[in-house]
C-alpha atoms as a PDB file:
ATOM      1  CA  UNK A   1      38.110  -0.436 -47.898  1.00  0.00           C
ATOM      2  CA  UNK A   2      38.048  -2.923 -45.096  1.00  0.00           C
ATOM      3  CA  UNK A   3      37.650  -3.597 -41.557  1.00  0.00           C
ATOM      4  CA  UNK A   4      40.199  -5.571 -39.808  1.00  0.00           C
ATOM      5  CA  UNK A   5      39.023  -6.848 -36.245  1.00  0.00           C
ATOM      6  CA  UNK A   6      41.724  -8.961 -34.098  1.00  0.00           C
ATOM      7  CA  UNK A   7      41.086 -10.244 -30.929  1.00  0.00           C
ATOM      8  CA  UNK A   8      44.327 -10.592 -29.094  1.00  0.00           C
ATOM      9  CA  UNK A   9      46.177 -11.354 -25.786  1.00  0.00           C
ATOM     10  CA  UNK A  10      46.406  -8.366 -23.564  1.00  0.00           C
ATOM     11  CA  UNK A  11      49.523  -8.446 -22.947  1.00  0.00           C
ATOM     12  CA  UNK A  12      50.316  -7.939 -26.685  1.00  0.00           C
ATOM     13  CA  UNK A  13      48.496  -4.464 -26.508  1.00  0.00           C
ATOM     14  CA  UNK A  14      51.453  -2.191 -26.064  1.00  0.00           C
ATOM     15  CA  UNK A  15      53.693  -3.785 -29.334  1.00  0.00           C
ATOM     16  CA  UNK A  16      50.706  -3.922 -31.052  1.00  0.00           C
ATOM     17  CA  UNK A  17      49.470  -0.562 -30.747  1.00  0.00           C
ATOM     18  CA  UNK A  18      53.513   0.451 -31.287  1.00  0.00           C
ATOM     19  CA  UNK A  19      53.433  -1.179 -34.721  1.00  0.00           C
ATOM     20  CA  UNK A  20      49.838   0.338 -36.194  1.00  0.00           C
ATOM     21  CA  UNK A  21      51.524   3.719 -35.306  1.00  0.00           C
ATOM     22  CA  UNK A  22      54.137   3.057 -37.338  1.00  0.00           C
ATOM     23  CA  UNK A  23      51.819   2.098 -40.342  1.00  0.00           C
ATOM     24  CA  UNK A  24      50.501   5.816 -39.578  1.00  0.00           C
ATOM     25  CA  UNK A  25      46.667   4.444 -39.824  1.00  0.00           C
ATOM     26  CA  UNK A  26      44.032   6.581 -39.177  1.00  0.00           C
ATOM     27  CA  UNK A  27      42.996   5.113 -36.431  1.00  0.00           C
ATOM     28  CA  UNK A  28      41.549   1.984 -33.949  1.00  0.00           C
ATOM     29  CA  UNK A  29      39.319   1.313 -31.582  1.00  0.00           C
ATOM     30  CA  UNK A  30      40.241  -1.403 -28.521  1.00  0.00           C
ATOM     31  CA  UNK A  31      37.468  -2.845 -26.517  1.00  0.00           C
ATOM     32  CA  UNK A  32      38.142  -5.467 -23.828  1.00  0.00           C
ATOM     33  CA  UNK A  33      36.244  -8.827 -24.153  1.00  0.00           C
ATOM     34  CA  UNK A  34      36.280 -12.087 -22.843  1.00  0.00           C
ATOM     35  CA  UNK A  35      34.931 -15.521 -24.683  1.00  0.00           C
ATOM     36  CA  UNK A  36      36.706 -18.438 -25.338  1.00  0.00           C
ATOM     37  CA  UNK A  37      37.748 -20.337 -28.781  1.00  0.00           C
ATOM     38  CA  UNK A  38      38.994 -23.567 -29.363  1.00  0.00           C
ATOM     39  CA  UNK A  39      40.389 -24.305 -25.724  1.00  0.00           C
ATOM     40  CA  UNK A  40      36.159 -24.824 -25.251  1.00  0.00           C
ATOM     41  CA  UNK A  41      36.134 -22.424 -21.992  1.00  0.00           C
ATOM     42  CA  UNK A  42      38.721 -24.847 -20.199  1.00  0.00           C
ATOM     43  CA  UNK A  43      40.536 -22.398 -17.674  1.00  0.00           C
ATOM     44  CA  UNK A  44      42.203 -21.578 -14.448  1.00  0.00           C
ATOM     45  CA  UNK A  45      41.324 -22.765 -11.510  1.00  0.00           C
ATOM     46  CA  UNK A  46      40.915 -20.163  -8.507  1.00  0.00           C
ATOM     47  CA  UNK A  47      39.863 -19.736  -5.200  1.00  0.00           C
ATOM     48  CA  UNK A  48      37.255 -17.193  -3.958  1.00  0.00           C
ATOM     49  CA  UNK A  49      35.966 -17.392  -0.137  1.00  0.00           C
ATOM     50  CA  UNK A  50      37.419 -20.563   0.218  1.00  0.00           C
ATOM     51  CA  UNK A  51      35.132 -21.832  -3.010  1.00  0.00           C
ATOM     52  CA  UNK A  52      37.286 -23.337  -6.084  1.00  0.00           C
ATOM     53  CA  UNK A  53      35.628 -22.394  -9.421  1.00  0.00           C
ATOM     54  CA  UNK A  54      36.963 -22.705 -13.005  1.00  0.00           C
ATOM     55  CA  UNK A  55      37.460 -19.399 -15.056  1.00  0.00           C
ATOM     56  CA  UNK A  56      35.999 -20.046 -18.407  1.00  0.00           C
ATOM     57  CA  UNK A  57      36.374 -17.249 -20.634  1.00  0.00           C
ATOM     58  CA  UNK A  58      39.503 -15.540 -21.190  1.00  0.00           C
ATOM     59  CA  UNK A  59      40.181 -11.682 -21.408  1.00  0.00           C
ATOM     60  CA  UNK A  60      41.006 -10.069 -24.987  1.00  0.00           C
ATOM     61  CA  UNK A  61      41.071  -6.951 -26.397  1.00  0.00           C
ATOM     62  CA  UNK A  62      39.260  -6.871 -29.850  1.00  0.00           C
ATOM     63  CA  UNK A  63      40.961  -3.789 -31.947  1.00  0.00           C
ATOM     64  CA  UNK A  64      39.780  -2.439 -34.619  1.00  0.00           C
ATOM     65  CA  UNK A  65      41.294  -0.535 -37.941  1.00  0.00           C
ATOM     66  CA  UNK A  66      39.764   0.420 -41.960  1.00  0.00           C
ATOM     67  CA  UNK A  67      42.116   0.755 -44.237  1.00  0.00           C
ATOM     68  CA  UNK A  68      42.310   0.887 -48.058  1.00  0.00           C
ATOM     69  CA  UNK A  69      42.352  -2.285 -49.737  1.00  0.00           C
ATOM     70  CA  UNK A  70      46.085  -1.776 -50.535  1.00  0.00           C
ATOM     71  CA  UNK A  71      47.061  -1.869 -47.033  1.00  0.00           C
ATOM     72  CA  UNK A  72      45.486  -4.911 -45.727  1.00  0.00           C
ATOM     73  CA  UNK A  73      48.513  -7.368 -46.338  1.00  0.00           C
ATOM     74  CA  UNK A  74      50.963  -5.196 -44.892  1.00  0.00           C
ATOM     75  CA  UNK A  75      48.927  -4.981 -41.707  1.00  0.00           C
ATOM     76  CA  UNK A  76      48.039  -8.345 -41.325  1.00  0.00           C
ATOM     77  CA  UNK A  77      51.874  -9.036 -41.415  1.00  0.00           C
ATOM     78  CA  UNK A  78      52.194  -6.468 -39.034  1.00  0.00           C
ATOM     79  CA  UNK A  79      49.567  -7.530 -36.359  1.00  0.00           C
ATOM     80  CA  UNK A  80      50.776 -11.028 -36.736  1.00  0.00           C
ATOM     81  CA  UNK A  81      54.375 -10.033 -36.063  1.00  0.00           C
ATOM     82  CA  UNK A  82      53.147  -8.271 -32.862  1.00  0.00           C
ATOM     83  CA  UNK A  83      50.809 -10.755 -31.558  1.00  0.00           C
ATOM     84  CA  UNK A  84      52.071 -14.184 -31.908  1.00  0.00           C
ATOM     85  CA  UNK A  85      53.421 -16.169 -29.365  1.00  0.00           C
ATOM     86  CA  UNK A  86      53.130 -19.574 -31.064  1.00  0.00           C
ATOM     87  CA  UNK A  87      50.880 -20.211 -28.364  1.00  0.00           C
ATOM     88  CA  UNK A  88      47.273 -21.719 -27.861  1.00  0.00           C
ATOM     89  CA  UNK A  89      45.045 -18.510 -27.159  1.00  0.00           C
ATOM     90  CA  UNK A  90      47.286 -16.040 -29.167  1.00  0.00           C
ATOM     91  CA  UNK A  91      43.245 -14.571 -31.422  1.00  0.00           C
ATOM     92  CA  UNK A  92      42.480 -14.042 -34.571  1.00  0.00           C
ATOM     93  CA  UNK A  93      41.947 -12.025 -36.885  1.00  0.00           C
ATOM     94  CA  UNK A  94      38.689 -11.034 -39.415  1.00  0.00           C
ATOM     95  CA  UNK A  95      38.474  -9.108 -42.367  1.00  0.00           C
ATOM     96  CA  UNK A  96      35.304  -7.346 -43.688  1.00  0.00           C
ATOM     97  CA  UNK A  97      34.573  -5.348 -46.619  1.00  0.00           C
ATOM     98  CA  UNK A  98      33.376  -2.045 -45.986  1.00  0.00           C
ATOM     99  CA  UNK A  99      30.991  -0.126 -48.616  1.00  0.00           C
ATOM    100  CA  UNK A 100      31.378   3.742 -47.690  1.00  0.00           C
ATOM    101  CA  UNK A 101      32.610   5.877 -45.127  1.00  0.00           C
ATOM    102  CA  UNK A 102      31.184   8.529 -43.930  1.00  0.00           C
ATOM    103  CA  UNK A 103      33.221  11.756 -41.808  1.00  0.00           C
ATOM    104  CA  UNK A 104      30.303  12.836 -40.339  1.00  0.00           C
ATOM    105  CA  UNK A 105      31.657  16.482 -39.222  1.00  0.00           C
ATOM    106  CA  UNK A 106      32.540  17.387 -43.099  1.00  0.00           C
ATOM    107  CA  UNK A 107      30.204  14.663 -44.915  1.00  0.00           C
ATOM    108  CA  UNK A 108      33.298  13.551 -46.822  1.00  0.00           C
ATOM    109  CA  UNK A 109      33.101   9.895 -48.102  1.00  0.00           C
ATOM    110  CA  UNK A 110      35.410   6.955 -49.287  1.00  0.00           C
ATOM    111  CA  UNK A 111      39.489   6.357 -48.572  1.00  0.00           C
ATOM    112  CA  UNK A 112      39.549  10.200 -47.732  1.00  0.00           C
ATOM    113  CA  UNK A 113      37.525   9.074 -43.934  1.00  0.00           C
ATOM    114  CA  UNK A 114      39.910   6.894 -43.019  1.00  0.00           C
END
């Protein structure tokens, strides 16, 4: 099994989320985030009160999936498909092996969990 975590553009939520259904996973978790990669925190400039600051870190969404091993180059196509914009700031994405799952309602372990 592993873990894919992506950390993508916001706006790419809605296709993205679209397309995993389609892959009929068992499931993700989203959780908004903000950080910055290679742009180094260089951001918008804004007014607040009559003050101009810089907005460093930028807003993501970091989502979250396991899957069997035999699904993880199919959905890598798939998130990159949704997600890129060919543009500076479009995320990344992180694979990690997982050793055992556990359902904790049932105490089933393994592929079956996910």
């Amino acid at each position: 099994m592993k873990k894919i975590e992506c950390m993508v553009r916001p706006a790419c939520l809605e296709q993205l989320v679209i397309t995993m259904e389609k892959l009929d996973l068992g499931g993700m978790n989203i959780t908004q985030v903000v950080g910055y990669g290679s742009q180094k925190g260089a951001g918008d400039t804004s007014i607040y009160r009559g003050v101009e600051y810089t907005v460093k870190l930028k807003e993501k969404l970091k989502v979250e999936t396991v899957v069997p091993d035999s699904m993880v180059e199919t959905v890598i196509e798939q998130i990159l498909k949704a997600t890129r914009t060919d543009s500076v700031g479009d995320g990344k994405i992180f694979i990690y092996n997982i050793e055992e799952a556990i359902r904790i309602r049932t105490g089933e372990r393994g592929d079956a969990v996910i």
